[in-house]
C-alpha atoms as a PDB file:
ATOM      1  CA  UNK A   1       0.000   0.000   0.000  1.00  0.00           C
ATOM      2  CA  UNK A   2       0.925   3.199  -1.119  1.00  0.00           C
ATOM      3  CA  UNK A   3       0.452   5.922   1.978  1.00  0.00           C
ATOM      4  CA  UNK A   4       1.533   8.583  -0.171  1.00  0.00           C
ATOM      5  CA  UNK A   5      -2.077   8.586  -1.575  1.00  0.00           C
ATOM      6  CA  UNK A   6      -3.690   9.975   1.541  1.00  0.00           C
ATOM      7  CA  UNK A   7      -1.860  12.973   0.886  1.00  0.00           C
ATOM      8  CA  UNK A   8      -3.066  15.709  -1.505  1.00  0.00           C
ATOM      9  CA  UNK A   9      -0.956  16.238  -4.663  1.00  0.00           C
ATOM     10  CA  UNK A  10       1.577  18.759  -2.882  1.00  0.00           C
ATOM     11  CA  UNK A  11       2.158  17.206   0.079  1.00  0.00           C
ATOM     12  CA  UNK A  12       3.108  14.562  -2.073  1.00  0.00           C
ATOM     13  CA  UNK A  13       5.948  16.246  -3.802  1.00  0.00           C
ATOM     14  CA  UNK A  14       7.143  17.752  -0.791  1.00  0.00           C
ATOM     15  CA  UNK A  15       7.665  14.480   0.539  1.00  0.00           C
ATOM     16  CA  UNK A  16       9.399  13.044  -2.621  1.00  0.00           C
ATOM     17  CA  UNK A  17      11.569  16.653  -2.245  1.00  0.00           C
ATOM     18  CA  UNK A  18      12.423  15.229   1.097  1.00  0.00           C
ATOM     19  CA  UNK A  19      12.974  11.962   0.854  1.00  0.00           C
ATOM     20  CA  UNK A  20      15.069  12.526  -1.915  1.00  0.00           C
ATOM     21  CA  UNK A  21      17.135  15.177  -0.498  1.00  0.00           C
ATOM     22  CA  UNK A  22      17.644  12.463   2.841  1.00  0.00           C
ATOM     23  CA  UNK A  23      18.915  10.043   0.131  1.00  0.00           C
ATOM     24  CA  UNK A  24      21.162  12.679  -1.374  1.00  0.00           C
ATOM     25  CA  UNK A  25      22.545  14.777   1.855  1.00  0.00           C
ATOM     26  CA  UNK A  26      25.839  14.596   1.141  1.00  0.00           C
ATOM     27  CA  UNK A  27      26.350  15.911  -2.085  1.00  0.00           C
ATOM     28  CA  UNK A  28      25.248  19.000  -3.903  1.00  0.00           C
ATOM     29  CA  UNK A  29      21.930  19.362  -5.807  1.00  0.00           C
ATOM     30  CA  UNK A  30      21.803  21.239  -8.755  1.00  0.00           C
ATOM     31  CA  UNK A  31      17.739  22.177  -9.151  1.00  0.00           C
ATOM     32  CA  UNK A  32      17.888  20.590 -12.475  1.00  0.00           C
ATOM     33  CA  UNK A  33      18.624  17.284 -10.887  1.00  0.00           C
ATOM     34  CA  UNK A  34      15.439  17.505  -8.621  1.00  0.00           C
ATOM     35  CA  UNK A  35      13.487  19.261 -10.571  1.00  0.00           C
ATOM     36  CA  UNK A  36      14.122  15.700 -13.681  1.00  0.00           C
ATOM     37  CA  UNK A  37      13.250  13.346 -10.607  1.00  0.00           C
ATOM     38  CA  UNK A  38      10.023  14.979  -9.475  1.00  0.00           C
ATOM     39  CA  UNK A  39       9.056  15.910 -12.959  1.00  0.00           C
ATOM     40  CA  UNK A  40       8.238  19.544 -11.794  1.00  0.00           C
ATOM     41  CA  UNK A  41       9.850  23.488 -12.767  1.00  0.00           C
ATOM     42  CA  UNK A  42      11.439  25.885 -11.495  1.00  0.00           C
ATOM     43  CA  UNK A  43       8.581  27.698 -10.031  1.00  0.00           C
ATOM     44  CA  UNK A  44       7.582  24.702  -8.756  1.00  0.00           C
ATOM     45  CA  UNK A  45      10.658  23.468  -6.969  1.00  0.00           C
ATOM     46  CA  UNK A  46      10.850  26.987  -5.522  1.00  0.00           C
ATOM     47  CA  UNK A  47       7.415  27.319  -4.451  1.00  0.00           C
ATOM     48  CA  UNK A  48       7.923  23.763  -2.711  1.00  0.00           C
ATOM     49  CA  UNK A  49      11.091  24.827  -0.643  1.00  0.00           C
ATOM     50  CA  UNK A  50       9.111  27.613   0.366  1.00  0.00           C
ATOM     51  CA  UNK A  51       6.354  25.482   1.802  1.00  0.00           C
ATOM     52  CA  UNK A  52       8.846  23.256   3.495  1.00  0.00           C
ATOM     53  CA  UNK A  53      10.839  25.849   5.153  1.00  0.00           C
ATOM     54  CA  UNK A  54       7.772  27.338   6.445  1.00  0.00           C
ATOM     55  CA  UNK A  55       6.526  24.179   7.741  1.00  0.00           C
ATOM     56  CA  UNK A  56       9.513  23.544   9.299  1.00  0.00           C
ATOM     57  CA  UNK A  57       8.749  26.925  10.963  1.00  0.00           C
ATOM     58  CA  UNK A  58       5.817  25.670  13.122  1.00  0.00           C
ATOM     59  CA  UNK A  59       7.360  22.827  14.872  1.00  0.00           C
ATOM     60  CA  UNK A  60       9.567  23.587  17.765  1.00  0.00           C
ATOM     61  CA  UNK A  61      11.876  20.535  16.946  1.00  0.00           C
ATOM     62  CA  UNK A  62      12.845  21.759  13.223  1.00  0.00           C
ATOM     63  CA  UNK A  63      12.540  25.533  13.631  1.00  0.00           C
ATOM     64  CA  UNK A  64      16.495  25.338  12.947  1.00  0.00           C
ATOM     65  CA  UNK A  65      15.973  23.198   9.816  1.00  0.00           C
ATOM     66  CA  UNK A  66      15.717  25.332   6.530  1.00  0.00           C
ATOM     67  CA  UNK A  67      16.745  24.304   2.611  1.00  0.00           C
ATOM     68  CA  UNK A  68      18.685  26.544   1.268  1.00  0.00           C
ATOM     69  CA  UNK A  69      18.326  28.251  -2.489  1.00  0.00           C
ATOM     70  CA  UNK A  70      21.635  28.851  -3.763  1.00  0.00           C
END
């Protein structure tokens, strides 16, 4: 079973953004390379890290966690 289709359409990509950042921590991401595996743009990959950082706002435990746009 897939549990990835409870979630709504963005929360899905933020979660493949996630998981595939975990899988890739140590080495650098060009946005091309994410934005081939999730299939997305630009505006999208941007718009996601925004969501994600702001998440990570609201939760005491990752208020120091942030992705970084470089």
């Amino acid at each position: 079973m897939n549990i990835y289709q409870f979630l709504d359409h963005s929360e899905q990509q933020k979660t493949y953004l996630l998981r595939f950042l975990e899988s890739h921590h140590a080495e650098y991401l060009p946005s091309q390379k994410i934005m081939d595996f999730l299939s997305i743009s630009n505006f999208k990959l941007q718009r996601l890290i925004d969501e994600i950082n702001e998440d990570f706002q609201e939760h005491p435990e990752t208020t120091k966690l942030q992705i970084n746009r470089k």
